[in-house]
Protein backbone atom coordinates (compact mmCIF):
# COMPACT_ATOMS: atom_id res chain seq x y z
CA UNK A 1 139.43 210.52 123.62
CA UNK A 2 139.42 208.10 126.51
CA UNK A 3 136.65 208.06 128.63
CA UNK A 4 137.23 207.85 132.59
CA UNK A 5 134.48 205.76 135.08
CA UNK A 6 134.11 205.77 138.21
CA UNK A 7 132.51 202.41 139.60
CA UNK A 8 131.40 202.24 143.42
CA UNK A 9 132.01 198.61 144.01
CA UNK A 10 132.21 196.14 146.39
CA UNK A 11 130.19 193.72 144.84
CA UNK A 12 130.91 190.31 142.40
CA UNK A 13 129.22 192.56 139.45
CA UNK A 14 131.32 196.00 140.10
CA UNK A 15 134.37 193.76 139.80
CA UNK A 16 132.89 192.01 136.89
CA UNK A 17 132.06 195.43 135.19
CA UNK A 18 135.86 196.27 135.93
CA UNK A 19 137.25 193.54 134.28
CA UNK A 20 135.19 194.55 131.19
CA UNK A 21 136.04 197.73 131.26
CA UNK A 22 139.63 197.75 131.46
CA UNK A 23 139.32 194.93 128.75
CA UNK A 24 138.46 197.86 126.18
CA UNK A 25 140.67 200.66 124.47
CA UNK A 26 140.45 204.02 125.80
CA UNK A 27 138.23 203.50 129.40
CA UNK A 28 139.91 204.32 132.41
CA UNK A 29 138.26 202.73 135.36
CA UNK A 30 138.37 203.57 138.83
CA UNK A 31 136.59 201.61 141.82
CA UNK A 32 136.14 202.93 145.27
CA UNK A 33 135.77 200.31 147.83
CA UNK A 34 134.17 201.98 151.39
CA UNK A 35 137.66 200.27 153.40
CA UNK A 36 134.88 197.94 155.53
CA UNK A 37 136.42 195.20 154.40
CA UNK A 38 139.87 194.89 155.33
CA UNK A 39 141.07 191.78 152.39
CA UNK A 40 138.79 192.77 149.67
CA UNK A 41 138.80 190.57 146.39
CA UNK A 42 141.13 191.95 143.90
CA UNK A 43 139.72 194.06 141.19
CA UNK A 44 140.81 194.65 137.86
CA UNK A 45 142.29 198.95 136.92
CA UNK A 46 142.49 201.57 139.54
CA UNK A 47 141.47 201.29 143.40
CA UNK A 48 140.56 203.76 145.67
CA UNK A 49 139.93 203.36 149.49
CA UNK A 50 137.47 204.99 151.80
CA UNK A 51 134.48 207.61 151.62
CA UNK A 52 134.36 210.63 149.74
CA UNK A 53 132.95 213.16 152.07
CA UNK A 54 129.43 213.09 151.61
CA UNK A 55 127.43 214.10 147.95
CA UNK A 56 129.65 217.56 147.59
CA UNK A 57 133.07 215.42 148.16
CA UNK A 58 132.18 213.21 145.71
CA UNK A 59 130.76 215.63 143.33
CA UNK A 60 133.83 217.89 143.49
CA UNK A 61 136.22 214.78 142.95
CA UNK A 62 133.93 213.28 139.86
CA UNK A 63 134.89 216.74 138.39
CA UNK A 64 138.66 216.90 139.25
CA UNK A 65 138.99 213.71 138.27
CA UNK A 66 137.19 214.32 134.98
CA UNK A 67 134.85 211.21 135.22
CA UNK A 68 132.52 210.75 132.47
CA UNK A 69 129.89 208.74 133.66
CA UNK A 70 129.36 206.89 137.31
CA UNK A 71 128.21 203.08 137.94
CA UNK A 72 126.89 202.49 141.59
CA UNK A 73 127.35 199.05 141.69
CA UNK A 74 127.57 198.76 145.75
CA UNK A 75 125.64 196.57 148.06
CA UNK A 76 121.72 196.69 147.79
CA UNK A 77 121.85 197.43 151.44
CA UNK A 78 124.08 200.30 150.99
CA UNK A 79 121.54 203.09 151.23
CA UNK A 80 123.58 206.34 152.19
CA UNK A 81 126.27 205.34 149.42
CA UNK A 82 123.63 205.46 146.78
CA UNK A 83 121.64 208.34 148.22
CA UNK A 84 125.24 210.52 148.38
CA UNK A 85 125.68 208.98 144.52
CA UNK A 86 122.58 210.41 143.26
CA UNK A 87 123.08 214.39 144.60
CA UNK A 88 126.79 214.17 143.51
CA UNK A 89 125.56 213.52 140.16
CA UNK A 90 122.92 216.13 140.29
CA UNK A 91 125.68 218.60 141.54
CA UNK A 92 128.36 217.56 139.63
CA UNK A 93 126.25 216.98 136.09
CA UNK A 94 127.88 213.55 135.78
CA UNK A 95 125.57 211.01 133.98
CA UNK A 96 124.68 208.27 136.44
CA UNK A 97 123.22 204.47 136.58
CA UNK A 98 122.74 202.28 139.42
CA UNK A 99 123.92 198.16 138.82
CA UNK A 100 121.36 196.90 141.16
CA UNK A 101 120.79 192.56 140.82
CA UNK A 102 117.69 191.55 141.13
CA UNK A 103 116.31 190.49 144.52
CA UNK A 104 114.94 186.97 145.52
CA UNK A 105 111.62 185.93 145.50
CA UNK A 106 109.87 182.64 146.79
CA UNK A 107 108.78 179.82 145.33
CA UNK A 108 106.70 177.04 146.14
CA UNK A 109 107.93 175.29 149.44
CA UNK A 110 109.50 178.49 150.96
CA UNK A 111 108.79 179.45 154.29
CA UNK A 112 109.52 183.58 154.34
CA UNK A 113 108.81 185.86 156.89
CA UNK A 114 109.69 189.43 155.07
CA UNK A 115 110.46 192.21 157.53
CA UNK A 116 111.42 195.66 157.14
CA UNK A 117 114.48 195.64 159.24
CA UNK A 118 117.36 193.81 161.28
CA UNK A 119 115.11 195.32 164.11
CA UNK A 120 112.27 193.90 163.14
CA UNK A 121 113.83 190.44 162.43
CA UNK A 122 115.53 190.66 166.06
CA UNK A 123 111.86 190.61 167.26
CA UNK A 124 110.35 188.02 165.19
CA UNK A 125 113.30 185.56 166.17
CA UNK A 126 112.06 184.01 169.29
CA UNK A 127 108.94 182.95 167.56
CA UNK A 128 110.75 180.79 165.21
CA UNK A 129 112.97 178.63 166.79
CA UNK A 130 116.29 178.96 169.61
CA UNK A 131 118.99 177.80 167.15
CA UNK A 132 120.15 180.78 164.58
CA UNK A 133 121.76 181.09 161.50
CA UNK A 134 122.50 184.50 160.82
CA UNK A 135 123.70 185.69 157.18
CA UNK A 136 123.11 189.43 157.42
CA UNK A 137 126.92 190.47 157.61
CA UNK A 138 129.15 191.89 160.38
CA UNK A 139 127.89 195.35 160.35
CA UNK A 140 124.26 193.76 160.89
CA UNK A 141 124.83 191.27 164.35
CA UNK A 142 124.88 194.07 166.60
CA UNK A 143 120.60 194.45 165.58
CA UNK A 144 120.71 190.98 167.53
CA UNK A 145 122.45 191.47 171.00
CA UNK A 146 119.90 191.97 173.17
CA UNK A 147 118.47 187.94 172.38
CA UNK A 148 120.51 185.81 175.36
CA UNK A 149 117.89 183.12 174.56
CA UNK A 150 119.08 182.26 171.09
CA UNK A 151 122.21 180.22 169.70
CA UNK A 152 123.82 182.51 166.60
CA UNK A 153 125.91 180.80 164.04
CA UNK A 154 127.20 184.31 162.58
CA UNK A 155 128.62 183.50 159.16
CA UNK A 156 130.60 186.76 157.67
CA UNK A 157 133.81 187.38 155.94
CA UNK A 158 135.46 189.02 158.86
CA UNK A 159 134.69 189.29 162.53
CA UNK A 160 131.94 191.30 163.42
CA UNK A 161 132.70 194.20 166.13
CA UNK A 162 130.33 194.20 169.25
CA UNK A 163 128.03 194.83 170.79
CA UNK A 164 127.04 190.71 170.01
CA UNK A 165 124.67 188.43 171.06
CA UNK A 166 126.07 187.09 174.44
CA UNK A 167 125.71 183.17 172.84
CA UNK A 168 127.50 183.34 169.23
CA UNK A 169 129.45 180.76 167.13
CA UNK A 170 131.00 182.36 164.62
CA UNK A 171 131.77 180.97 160.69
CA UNK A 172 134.31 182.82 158.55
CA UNK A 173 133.65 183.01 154.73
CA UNK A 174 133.18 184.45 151.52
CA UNK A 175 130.92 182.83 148.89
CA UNK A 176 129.85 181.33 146.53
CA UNK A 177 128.02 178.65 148.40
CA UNK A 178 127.21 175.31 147.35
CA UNK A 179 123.54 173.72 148.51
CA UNK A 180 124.87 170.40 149.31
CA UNK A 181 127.66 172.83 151.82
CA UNK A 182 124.70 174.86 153.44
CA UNK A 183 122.28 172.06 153.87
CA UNK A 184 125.17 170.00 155.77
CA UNK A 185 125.61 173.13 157.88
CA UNK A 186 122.11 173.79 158.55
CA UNK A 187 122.44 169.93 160.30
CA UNK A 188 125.36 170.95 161.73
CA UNK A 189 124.46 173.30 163.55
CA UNK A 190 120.76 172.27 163.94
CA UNK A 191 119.21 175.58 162.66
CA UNK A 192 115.52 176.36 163.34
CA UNK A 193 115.82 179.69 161.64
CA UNK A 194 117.89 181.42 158.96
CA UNK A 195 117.80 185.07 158.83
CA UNK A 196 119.02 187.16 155.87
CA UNK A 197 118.84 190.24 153.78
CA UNK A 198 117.67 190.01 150.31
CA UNK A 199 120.65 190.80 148.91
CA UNK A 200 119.84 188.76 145.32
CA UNK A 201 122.24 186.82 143.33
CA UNK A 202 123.85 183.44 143.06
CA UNK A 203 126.69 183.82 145.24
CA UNK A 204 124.58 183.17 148.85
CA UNK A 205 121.59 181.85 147.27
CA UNK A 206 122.20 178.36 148.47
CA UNK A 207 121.10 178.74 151.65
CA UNK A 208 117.36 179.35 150.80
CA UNK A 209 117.22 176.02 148.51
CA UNK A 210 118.63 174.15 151.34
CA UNK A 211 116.19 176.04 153.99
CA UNK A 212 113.50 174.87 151.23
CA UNK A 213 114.28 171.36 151.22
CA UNK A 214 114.80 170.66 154.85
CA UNK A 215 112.01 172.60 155.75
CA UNK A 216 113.96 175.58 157.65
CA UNK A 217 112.14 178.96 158.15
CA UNK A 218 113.68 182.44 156.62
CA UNK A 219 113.37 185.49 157.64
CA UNK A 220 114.01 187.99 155.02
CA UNK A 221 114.96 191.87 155.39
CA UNK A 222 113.58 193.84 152.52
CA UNK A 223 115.64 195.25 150.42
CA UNK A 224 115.49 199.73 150.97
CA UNK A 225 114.05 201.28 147.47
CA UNK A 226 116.22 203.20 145.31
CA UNK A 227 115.80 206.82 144.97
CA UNK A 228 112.87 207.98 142.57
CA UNK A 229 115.20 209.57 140.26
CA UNK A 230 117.85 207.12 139.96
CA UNK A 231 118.22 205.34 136.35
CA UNK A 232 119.13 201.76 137.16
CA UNK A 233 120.01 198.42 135.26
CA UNK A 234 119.96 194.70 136.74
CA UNK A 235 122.99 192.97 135.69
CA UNK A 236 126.70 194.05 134.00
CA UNK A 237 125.52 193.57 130.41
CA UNK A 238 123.02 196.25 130.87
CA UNK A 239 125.58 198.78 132.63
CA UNK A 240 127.71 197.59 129.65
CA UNK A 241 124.91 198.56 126.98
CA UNK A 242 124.10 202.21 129.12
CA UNK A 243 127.50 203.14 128.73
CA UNK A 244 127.59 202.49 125.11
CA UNK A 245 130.12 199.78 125.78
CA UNK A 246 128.87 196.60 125.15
């Protein structure tokens, strides 16, 4: 009997889950992409587009659809996908894991300043230099366009929308990064400050060696806690092992 999951991606490990998946007899895997993006990377079985209609729209189409077991495997960030994941589980009776990577932590020689919020991080800025390199993604510039004082370098995959920052260069592209390619645009650009979410991973990670070695500040927006009742795994070969598949 094949065995149909539904994987809320938009991340490097939802595709790399994909790929697994649809690699094995009798697994029918479906990923829904949230449509923010308009070139997403390709993924590997079927794609859907676009929200679901809150927990009870995605509860009622996990049971038409017959899915057997959900992987939230979205963005760390992406708090109201994950909330609306857990109730449509609870309503719907479909088991449930999230794929959430681990976040980053500092070492020795790291100059973090950990904040709750782009908010928060908008008001810490002008203590830490003029000269801005901002890695939070499209959706999260307009937290930053009341600052005329600073210079952004706004690096996303696509344009961000306004409201901006009235003083903004911006940098198009997708990682992975190298540290030898962020440290040469940190001199570049002459960045005082970098200012990111913790998203984890190895994909954007170069930019906080090179802020370590040349001595750049970074301010760091926590990470929002999944929900208390949410079962969750770090990486794909623990999704792989909860759903008996690896």
């Amino acid at each position: 009997m094949s065995r149909h999951v539904l994987i809320l991606g938009g991340t490097t490990e939802a595709r790399e889950l994909a790929a697994a998946l649809t690699a094995r007899a009798g697994v029918r895997v479906t990923t829904s992409l949230a449509g923010r993006v308009a070139r997403p990377a390709a993924v590997d079985g079927d794609v859907r587009i676009g929200g679901f209609g809150g927990a009870e729209g995605l509860a009622e189409w996990l049971r038409a659809h017959d899915v057997s077991a959900v992987v939230d495997a979205t963005h760390p960030f992406a708090e109201a996908i994950t909330a609306n994941a857990v109730r449509a589980v609870a309503l719907s009776g479909v088991p449930a894991v999230v794929l959430r990577r681990p976040g980053w932590r500092p070492g020795p020689g790291d100059d973090w300043h950990a904040v709750a919020s782009l908010e928060a991080a908008a008001e810490l800025l002008p203590r830490l230099g003029r000269r801005v390199f901002l890695t939070t993604g499209r959706l999260g510039v307009a937290a930053f366009a009341r600052l005329a004082e600073q210079h952004f370098v706004v690096r996303s995959v696509e344009p961000p929308e306004p409201p901006m920052p009235p003083d903004v260069e911006l940098v198009l592209a997708r990682g992975p990064f190298t540290v030898d390619g962020e440290s040469a645009l940190l001199r570049e650009h002459r960045i005082d400050v970098i200012v990111t979410k913790d998203s984890g991973g190895a994909a954007t990670a170069a930019k906080l060696t090179a802020a370590r070695e040349l001595g750049v500040p970074v301010v760091v927006v926590r990470r929002p806690p999944l929900p208390q009742d949410a079962a969750a795994v770090p990486d794909v070969p623990g999704a792989l092992a909860w759903l008996g598949a690896g």
